[in-house]
C-alpha atoms as a PDB file:
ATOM      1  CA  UNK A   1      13.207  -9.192 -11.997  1.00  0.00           C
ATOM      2  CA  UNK A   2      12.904 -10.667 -15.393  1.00  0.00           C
ATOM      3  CA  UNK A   3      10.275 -13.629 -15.187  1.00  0.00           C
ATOM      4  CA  UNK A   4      11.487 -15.677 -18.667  1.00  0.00           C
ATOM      5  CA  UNK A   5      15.183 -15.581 -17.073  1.00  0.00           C
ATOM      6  CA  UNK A   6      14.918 -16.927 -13.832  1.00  0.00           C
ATOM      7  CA  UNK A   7      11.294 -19.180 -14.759  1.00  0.00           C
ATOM      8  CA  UNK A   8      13.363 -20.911 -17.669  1.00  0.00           C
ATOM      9  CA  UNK A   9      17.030 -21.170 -17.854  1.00  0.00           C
ATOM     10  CA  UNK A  10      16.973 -21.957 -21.173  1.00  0.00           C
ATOM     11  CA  UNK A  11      16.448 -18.641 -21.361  1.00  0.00           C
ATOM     12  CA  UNK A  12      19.856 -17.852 -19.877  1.00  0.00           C
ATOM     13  CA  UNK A  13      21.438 -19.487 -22.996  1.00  0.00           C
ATOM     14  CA  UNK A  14      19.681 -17.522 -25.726  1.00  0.00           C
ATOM     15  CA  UNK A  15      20.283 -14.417 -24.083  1.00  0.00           C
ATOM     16  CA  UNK A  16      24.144 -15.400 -23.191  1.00  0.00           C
ATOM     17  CA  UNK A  17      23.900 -16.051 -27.099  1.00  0.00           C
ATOM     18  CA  UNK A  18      22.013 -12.547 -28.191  1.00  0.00           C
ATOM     19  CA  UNK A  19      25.088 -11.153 -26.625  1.00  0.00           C
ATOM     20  CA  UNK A  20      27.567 -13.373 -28.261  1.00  0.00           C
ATOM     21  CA  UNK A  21      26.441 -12.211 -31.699  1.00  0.00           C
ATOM     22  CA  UNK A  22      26.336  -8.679 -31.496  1.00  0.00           C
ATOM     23  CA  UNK A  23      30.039  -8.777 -29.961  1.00  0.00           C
ATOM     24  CA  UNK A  24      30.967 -10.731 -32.621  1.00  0.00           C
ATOM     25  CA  UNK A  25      29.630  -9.042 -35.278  1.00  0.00           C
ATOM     26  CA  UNK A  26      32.870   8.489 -24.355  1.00  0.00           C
ATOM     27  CA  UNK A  27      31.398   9.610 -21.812  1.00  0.00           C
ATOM     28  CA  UNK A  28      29.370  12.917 -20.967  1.00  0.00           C
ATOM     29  CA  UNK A  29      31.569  15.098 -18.362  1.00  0.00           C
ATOM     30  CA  UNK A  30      30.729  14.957 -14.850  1.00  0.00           C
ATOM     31  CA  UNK A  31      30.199  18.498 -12.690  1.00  0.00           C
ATOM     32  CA  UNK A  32      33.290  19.576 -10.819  1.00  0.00           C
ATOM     33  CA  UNK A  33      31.536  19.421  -7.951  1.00  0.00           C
ATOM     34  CA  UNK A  34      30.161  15.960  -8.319  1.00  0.00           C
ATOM     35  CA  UNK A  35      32.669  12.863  -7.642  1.00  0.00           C
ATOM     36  CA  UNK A  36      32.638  10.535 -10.362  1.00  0.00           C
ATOM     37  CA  UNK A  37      31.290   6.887  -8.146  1.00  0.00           C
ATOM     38  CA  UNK A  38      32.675   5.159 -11.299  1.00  0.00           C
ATOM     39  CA  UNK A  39      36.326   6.326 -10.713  1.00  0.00           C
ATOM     40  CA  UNK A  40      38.108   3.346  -9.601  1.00  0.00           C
ATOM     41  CA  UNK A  41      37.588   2.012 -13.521  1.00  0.00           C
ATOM     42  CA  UNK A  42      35.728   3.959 -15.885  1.00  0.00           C
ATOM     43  CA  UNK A  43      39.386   6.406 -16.302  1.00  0.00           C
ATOM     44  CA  UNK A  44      40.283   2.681 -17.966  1.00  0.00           C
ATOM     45  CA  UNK A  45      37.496   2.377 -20.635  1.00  0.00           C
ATOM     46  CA  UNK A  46      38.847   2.676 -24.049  1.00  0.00           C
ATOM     47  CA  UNK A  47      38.866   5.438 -25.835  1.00  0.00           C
ATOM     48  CA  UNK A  48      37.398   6.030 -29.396  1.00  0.00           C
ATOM     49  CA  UNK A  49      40.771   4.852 -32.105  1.00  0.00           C
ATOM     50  CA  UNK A  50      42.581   7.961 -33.468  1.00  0.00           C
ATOM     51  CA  UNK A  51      42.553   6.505 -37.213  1.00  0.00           C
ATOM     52  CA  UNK A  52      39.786   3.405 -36.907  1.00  0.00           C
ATOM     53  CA  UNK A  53      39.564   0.275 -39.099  1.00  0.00           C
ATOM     54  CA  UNK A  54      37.742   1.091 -41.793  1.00  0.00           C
ATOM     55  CA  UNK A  55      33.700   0.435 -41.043  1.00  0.00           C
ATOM     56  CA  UNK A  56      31.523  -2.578 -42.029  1.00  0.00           C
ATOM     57  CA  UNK A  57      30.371  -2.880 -45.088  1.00  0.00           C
ATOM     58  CA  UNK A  58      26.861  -4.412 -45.154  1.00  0.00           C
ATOM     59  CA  UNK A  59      26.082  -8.209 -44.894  1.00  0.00           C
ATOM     60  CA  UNK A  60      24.152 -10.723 -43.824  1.00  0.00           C
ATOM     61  CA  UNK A  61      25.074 -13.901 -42.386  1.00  0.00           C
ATOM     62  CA  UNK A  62      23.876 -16.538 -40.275  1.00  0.00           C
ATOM     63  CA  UNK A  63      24.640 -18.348 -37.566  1.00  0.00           C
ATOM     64  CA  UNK A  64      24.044 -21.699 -35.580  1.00  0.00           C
ATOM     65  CA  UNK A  65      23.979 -21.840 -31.922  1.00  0.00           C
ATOM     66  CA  UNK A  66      23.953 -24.022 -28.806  1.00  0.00           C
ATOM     67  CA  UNK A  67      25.557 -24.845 -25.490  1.00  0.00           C
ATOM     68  CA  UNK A  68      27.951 -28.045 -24.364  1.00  0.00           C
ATOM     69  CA  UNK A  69      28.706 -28.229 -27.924  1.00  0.00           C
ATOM     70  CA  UNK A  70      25.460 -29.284 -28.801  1.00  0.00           C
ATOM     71  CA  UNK A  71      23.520 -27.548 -31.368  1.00  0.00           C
ATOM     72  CA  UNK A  72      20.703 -25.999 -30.483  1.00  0.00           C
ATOM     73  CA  UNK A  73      19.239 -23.043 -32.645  1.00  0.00           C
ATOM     74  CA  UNK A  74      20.315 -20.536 -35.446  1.00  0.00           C
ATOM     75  CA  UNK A  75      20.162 -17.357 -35.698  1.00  0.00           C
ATOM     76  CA  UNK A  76      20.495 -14.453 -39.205  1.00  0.00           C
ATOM     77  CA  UNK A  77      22.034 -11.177 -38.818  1.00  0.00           C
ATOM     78  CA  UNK A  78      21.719  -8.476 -41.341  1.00  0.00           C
ATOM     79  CA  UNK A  79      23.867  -5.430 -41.043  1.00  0.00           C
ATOM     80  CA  UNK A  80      23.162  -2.496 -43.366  1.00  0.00           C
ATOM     81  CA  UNK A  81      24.177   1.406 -44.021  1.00  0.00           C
ATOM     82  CA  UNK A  82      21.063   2.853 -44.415  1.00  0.00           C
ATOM     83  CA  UNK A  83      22.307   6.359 -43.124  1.00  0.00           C
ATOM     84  CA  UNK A  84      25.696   8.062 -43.678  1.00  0.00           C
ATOM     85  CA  UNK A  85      28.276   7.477 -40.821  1.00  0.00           C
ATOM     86  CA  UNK A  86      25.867   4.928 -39.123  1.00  0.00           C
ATOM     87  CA  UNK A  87      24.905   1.145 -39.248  1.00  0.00           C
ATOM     88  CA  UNK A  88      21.511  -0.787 -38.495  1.00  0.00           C
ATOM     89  CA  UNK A  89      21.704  -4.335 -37.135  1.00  0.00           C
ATOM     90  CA  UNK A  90      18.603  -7.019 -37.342  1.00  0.00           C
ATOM     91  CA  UNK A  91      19.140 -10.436 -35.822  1.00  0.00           C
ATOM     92  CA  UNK A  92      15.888 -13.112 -35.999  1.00  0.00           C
ATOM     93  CA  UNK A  93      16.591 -16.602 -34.144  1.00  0.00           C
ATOM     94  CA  UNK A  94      15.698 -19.335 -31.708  1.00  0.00           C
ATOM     95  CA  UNK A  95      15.552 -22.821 -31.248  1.00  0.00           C
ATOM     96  CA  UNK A  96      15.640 -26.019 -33.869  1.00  0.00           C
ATOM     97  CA  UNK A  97      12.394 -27.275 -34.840  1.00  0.00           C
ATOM     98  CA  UNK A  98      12.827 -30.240 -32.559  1.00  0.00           C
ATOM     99  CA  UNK A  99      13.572 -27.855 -29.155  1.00  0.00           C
ATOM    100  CA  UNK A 100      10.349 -25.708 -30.529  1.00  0.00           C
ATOM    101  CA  UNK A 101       7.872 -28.401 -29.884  1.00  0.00           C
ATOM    102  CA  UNK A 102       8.640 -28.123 -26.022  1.00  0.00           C
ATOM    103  CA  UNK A 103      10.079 -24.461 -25.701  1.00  0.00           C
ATOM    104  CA  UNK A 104       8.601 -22.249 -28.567  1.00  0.00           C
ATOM    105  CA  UNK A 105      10.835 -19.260 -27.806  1.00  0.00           C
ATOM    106  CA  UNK A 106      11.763 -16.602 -30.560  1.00  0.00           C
ATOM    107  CA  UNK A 107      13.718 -13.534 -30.537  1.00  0.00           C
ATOM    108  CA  UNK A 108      14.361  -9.922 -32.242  1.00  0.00           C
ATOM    109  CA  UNK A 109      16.676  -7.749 -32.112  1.00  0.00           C
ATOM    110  CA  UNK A 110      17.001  -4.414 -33.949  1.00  0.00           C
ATOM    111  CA  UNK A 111      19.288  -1.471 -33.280  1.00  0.00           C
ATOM    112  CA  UNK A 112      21.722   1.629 -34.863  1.00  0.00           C
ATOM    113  CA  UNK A 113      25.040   2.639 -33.901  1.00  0.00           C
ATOM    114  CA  UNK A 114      27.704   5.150 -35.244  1.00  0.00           C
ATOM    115  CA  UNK A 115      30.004   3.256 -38.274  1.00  0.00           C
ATOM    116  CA  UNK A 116      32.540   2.839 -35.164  1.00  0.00           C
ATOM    117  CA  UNK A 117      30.232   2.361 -32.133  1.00  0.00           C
ATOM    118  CA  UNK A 118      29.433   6.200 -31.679  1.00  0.00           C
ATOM    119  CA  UNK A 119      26.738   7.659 -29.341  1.00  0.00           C
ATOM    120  CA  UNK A 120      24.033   7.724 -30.101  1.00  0.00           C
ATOM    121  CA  UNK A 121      22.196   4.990 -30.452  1.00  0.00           C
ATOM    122  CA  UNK A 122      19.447   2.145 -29.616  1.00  0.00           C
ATOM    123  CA  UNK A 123      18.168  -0.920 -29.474  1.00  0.00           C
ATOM    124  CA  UNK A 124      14.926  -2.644 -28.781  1.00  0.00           C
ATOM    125  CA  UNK A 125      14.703  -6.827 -27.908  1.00  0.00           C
ATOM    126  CA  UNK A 126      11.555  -8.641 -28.171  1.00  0.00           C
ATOM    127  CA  UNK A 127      11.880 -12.439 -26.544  1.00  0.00           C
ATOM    128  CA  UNK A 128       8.263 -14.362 -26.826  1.00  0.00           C
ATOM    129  CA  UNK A 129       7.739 -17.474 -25.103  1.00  0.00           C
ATOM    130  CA  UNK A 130       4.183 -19.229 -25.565  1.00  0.00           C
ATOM    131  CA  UNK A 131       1.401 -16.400 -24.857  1.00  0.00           C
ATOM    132  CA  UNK A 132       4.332 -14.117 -23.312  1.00  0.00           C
ATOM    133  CA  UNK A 133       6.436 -11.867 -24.633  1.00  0.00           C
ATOM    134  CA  UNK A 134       9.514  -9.420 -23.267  1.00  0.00           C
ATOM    135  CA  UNK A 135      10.498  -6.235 -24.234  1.00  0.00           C
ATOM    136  CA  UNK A 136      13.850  -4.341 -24.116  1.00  0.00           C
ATOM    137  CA  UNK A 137      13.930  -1.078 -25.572  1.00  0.00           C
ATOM    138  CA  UNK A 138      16.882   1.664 -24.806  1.00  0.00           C
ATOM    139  CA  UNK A 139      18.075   5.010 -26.377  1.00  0.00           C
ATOM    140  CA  UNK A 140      21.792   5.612 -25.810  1.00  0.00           C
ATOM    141  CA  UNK A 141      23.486   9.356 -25.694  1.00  0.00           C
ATOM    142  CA  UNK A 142      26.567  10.109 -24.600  1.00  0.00           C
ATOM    143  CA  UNK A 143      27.103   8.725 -20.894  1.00  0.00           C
ATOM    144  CA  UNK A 144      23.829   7.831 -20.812  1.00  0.00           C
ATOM    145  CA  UNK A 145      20.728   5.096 -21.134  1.00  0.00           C
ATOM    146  CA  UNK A 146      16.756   5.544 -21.140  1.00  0.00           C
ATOM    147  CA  UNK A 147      15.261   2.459 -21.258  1.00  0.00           C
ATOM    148  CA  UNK A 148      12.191   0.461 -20.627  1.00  0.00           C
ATOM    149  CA  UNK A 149      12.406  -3.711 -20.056  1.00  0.00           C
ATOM    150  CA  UNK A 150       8.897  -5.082 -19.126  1.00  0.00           C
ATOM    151  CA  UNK A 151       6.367  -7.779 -19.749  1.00  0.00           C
ATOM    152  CA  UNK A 152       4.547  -7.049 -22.853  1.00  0.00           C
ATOM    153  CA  UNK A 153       1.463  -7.187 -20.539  1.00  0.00           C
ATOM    154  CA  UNK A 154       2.932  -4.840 -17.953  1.00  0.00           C
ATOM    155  CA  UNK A 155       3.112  -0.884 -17.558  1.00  0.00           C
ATOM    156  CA  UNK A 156       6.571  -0.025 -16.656  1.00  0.00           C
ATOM    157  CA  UNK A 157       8.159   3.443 -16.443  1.00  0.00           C
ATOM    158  CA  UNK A 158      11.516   4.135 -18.303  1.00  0.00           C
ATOM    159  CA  UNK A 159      14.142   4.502 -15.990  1.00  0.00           C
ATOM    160  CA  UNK A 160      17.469   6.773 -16.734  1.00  0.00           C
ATOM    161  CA  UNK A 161      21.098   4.992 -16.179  1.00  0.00           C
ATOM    162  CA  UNK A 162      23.855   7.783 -16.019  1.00  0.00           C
ATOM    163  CA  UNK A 163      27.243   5.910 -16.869  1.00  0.00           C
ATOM    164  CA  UNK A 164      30.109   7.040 -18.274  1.00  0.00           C
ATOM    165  CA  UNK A 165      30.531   5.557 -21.851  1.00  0.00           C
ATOM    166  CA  UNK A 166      27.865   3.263 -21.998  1.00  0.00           C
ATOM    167  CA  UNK A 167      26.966   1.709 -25.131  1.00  0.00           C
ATOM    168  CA  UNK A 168      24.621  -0.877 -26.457  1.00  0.00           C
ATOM    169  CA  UNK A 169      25.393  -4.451 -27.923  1.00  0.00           C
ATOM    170  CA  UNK A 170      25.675  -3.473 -31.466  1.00  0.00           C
ATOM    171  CA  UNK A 171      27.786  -0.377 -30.310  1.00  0.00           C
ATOM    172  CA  UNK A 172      30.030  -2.292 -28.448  1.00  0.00           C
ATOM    173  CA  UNK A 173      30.983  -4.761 -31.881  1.00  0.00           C
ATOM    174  CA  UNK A 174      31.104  -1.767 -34.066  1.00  0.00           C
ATOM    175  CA  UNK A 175      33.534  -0.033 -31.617  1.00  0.00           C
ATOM    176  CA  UNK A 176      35.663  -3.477 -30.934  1.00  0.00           C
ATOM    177  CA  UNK A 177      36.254  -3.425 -34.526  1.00  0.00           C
ATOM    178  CA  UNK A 178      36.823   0.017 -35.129  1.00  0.00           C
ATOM    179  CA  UNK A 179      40.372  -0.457 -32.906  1.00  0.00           C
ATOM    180  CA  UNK A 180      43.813  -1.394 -34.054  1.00  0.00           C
ATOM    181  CA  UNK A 181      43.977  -4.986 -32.358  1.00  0.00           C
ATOM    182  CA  UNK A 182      47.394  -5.952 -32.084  1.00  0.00           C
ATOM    183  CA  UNK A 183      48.439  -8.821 -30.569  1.00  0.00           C
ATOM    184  CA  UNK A 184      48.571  -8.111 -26.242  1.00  0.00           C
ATOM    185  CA  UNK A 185      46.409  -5.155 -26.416  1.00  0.00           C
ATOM    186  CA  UNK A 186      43.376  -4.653 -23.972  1.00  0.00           C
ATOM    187  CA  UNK A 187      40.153  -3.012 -24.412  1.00  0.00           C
ATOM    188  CA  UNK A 188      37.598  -2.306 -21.359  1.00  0.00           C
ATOM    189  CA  UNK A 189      33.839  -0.800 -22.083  1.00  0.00           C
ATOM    190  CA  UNK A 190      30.587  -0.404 -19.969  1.00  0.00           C
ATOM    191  CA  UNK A 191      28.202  -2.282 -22.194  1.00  0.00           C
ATOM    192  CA  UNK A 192      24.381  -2.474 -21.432  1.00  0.00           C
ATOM    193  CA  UNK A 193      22.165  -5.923 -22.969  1.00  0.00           C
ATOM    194  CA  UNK A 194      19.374  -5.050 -21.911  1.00  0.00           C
ATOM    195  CA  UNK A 195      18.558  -3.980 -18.286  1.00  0.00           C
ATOM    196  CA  UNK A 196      21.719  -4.454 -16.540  1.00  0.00           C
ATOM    197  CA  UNK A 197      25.155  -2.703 -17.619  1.00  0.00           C
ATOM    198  CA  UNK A 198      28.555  -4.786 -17.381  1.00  0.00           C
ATOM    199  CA  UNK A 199      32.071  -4.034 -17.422  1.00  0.00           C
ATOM    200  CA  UNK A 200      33.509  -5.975 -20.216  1.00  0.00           C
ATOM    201  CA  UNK A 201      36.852  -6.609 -20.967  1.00  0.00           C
ATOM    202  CA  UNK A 202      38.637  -7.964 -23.799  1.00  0.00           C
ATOM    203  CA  UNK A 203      42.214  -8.660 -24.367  1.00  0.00           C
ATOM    204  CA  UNK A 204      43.629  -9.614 -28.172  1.00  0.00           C
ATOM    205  CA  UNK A 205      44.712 -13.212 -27.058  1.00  0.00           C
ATOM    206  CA  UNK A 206      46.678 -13.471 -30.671  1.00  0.00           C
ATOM    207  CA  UNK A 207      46.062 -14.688 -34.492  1.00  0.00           C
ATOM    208  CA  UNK A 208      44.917 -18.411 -35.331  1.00  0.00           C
ATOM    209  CA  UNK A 209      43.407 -20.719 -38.144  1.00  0.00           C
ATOM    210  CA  UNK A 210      39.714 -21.022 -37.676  1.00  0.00           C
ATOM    211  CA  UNK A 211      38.188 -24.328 -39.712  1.00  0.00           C
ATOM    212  CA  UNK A 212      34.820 -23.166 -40.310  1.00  0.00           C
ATOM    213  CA  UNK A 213      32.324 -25.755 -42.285  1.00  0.00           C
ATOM    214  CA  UNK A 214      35.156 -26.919 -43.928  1.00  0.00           C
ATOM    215  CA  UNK A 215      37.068 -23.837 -44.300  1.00  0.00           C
ATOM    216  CA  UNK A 216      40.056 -22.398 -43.264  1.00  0.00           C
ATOM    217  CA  UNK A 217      39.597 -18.955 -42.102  1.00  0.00           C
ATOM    218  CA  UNK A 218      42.176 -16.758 -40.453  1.00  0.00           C
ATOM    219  CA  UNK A 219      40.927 -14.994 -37.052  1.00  0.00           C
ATOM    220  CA  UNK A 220      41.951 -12.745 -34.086  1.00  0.00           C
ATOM    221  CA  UNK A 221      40.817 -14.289 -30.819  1.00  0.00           C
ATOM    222  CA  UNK A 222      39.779 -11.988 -27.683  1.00  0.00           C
ATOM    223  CA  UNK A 223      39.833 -13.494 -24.109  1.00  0.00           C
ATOM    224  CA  UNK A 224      36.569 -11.952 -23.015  1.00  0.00           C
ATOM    225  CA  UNK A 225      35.625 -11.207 -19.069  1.00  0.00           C
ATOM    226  CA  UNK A 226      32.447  -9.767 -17.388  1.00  0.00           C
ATOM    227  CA  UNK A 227      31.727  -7.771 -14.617  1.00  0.00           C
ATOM    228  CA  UNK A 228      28.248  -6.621 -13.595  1.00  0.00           C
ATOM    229  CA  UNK A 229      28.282  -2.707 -12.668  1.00  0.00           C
ATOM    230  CA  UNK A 230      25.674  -1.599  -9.875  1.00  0.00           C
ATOM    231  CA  UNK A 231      24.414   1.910 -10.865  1.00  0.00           C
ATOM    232  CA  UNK A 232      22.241   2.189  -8.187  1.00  0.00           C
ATOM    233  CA  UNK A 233      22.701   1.830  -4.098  1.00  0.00           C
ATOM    234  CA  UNK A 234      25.098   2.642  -1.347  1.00  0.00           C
ATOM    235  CA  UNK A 235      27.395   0.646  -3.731  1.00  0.00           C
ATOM    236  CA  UNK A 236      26.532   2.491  -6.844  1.00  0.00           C
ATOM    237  CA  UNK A 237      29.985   2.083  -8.972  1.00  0.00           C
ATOM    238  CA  UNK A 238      31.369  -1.165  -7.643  1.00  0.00           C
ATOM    239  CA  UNK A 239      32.030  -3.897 -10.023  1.00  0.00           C
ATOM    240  CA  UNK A 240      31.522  -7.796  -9.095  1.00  0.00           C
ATOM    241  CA  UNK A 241      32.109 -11.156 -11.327  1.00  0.00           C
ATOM    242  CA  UNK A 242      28.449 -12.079 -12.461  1.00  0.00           C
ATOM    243  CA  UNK A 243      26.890 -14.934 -11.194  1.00  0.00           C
ATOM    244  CA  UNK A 244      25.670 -16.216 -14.293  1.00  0.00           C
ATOM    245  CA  UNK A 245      27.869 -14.747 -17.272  1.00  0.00           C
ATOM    246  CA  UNK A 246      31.319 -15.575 -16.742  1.00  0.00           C
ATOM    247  CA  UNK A 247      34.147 -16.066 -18.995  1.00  0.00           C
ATOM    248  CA  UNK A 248      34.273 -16.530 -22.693  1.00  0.00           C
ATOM    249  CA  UNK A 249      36.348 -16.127 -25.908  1.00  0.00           C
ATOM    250  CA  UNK A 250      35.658 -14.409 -29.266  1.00  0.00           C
ATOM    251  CA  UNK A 251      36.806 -14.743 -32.696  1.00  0.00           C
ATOM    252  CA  UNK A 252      36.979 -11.941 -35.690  1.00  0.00           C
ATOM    253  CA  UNK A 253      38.024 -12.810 -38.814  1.00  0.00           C
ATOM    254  CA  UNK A 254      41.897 -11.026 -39.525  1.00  0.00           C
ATOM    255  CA  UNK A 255      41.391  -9.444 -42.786  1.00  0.00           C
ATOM    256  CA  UNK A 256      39.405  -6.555 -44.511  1.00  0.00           C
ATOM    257  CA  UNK A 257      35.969  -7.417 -43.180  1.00  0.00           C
ATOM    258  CA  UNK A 258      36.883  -8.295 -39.994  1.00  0.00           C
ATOM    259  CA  UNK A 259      33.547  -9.823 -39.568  1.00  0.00           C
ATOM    260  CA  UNK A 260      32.186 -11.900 -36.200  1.00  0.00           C
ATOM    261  CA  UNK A 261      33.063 -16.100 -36.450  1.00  0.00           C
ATOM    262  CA  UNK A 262      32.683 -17.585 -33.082  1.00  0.00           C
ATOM    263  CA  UNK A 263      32.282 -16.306 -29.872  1.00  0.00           C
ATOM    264  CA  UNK A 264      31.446 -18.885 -26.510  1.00  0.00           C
ATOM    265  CA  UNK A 265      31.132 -17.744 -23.493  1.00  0.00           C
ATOM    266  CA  UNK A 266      30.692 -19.716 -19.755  1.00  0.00           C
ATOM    267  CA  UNK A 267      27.320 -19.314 -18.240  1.00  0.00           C
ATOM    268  CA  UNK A 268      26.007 -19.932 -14.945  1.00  0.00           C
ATOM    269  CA  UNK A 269      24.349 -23.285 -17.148  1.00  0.00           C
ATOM    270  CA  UNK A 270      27.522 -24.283 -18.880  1.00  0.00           C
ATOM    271  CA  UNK A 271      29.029 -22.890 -22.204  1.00  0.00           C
ATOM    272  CA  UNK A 272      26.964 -21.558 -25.183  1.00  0.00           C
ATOM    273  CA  UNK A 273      28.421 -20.912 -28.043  1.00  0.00           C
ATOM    274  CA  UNK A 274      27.555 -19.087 -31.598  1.00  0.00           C
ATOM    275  CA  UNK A 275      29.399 -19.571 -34.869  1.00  0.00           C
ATOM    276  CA  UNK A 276      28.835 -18.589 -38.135  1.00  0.00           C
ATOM    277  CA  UNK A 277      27.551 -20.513 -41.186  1.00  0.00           C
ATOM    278  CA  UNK A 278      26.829 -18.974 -44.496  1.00  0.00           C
ATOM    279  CA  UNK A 279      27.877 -15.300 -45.328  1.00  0.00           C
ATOM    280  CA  UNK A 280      26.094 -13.736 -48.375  1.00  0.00           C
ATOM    281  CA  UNK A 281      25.317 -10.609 -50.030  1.00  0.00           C
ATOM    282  CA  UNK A 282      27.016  -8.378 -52.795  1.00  0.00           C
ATOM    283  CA  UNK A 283      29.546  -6.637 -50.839  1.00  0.00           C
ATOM    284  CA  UNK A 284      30.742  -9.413 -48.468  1.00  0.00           C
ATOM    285  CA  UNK A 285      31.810 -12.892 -50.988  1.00  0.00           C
ATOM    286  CA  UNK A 286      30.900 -16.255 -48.960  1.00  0.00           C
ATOM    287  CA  UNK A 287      33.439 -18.097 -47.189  1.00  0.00           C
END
C-alpha cells in the first residue's frame, strides 16, 4: 500500500500529473509449454513502427499544472541524448508557493529509454512530503520489470513483474511518438508508473489548433483510456477500469518535433491537467 497516496489525495493529482508528462513528452517469448495468462490482450499491444518518426531531439521545457482548471504547480522537463540510440528524461516539480505552505510536497523523476521507447530501460521516482519521502525505482528488459517502491525509511525487497511488453513512463512517450499517427489509428501498451502496470490505450482522435499562452500551435489529440492489469493472483492477466485513473486526452504537437502540449486526464478526485509553457534550448526554437 502506498501511505502518501491513500493518507493525502493530493497526492493522487501529482502522480495522475507525473504520468501526464511523460506521455506527453516487445515482449520476451513465453515457453511452449507455458500459456500466456495475458492472452486475451497482450496479442493487441502495438508493435515497434517499421520506419519510426524520426527521434527527439533534446529540449527542455516546462510546464504548469493543476486540477478543475485551477492552477496548481509547475513542473521542468529536460530531455537529452547523452548516449547513441537512447534518451534520458529529468522532470523536477510540485506545488505553487502558496499550496507549499500547507502541503510541502516535491518530486523527481529520472529515467532512459531507447530513441523510440526500446527495452531496456529505467526509471527511479522520489516523492517527499514533510520528513517523508517515497521511492520508485525499476529496471525494464524485454517483457520484464525489477523494481523496488518503499518508504525511504523502510526495507523492502525488489519484486520481479513478468509482462509481455512492459515499458516505463518515458518509454511509453518515446514509443507513442515513434508511430505513424494517422488520423483513426489505435495504439494499446502495458505501461508501468511506478508499482502497478496498466493497459493503456490511445486512439489518434484527429488534428486541431491548440492556443497555447497566446499561441497558435497545431496538435494531434489522443483519446486516452486505462486499465489496471493484475499480475499476480488467481486472476493474474485480467484487466479492470481503475478506480482512480480514468479517462483522459492528450495533445502532441503535428510537426517535426512532435513534442508533448497538454495532456488531462479524469481522476478518482476530478480532472488534472498539465500543459506546457516555455520551450527552450538550441535545438528546439520557443513557441
Amino acid at each position: 500500500m502506498d501511505p502518501f497516496y491513500n493518507r493525502y489525495p493530493a497526492s493522487a493529482a501529482f502522480r495522475g500529473i507525473l504520468i501526464l508528462l511523460p506521455l506527453l513528452c516487445l515482449g520476451a517469448p513465453l515457453h511452449a509449454e507455458v500459456a500466456d495468462p495475458y492472452a486475451a490482450w497482450d496479442g493487441g499491444l502495438t508493435k515497434p513502427a517499421i520506419h519510426p518518426f524520426a527521434p527527439i531531439a533534446p529540449f527542455q521545457a516546462d510546464y504548469r499544472f493543476g486540477w478543475e482548471g485551477i492552477g496548481a504547480g509547475g513542473a521542468t522537463v529536460r530531455v537529452t541524448a547523452d548516449k547513441p540510440g537512447r534518451r534520458n528524461i529529468v522532470v523536477r516539480g510540485g506545488p505553487n508557493a502558496l499550496i507549499r505552505k500547507l502541503w510541502a510536497y516535491q518530486a523527481l523523476y529520472a529515467g532512459e529509454a531507447g530513441a523510440n521507447g526500446e527495452a531496456p530501460s529505467w526509471f527511479q521516482l522520489t516523492e517527499t512530503q514533510s520528513k517523508n519521502a517515497l521511492i520508485s525505482v525499476a529496471d525494464f528488459k524485454p517483457g520484464s520489470v525489477f523494481f523496488c517502491h518503499r518508504l525511504l525509511t523502510e526495507k523492502k525487497p525488489w519484486e520481479l513483474t513478468e509482462l509481455t511488453g512492459v515499458m516505463d513512463l518515458f518509454a511509453a512517450m518515446l514509443f507513442v511518438r515513434s508511430q505513424p499517427l494517422h488520423d483513426g489509428d489505435k495504439l494499446r501498451m502495458a505501461v508501468f508508473p511506478d508499482e502497478n502496470p496498466y493497459l493503456v490505450d490511445l486512439r489518434v482522435v484527429g488534428r486541431e489548433t491548440l492556443t497555447i499562452q497566446g499561441k497558435k500551435i497545431p496538435a494531434i489529440q489522443f483519446s486516452l483510456r486505462i486499465q489496471t492489469i493484475e499480475t499476480h493472483g488467481a486472476h493474474k492477466g485480467r484487466v479492470a477500469p481503475d478506480h482512480k485513473f480514468h479517462s483522459g486526452r492528450v495533445w502532441m504537437s503535428d510537426d517535426a518535433e512532435r513534442l508533448p502540449l497538454r495532456a488531462e486526464v479524469d481522476i478518482f478526485i476530478g480532472r488534472v491537467f498539465a500543459e506546457i509553457e516555455h520551450c527552450h534550448g538550441e535545438e528546439i526554437p520557443s513557441f
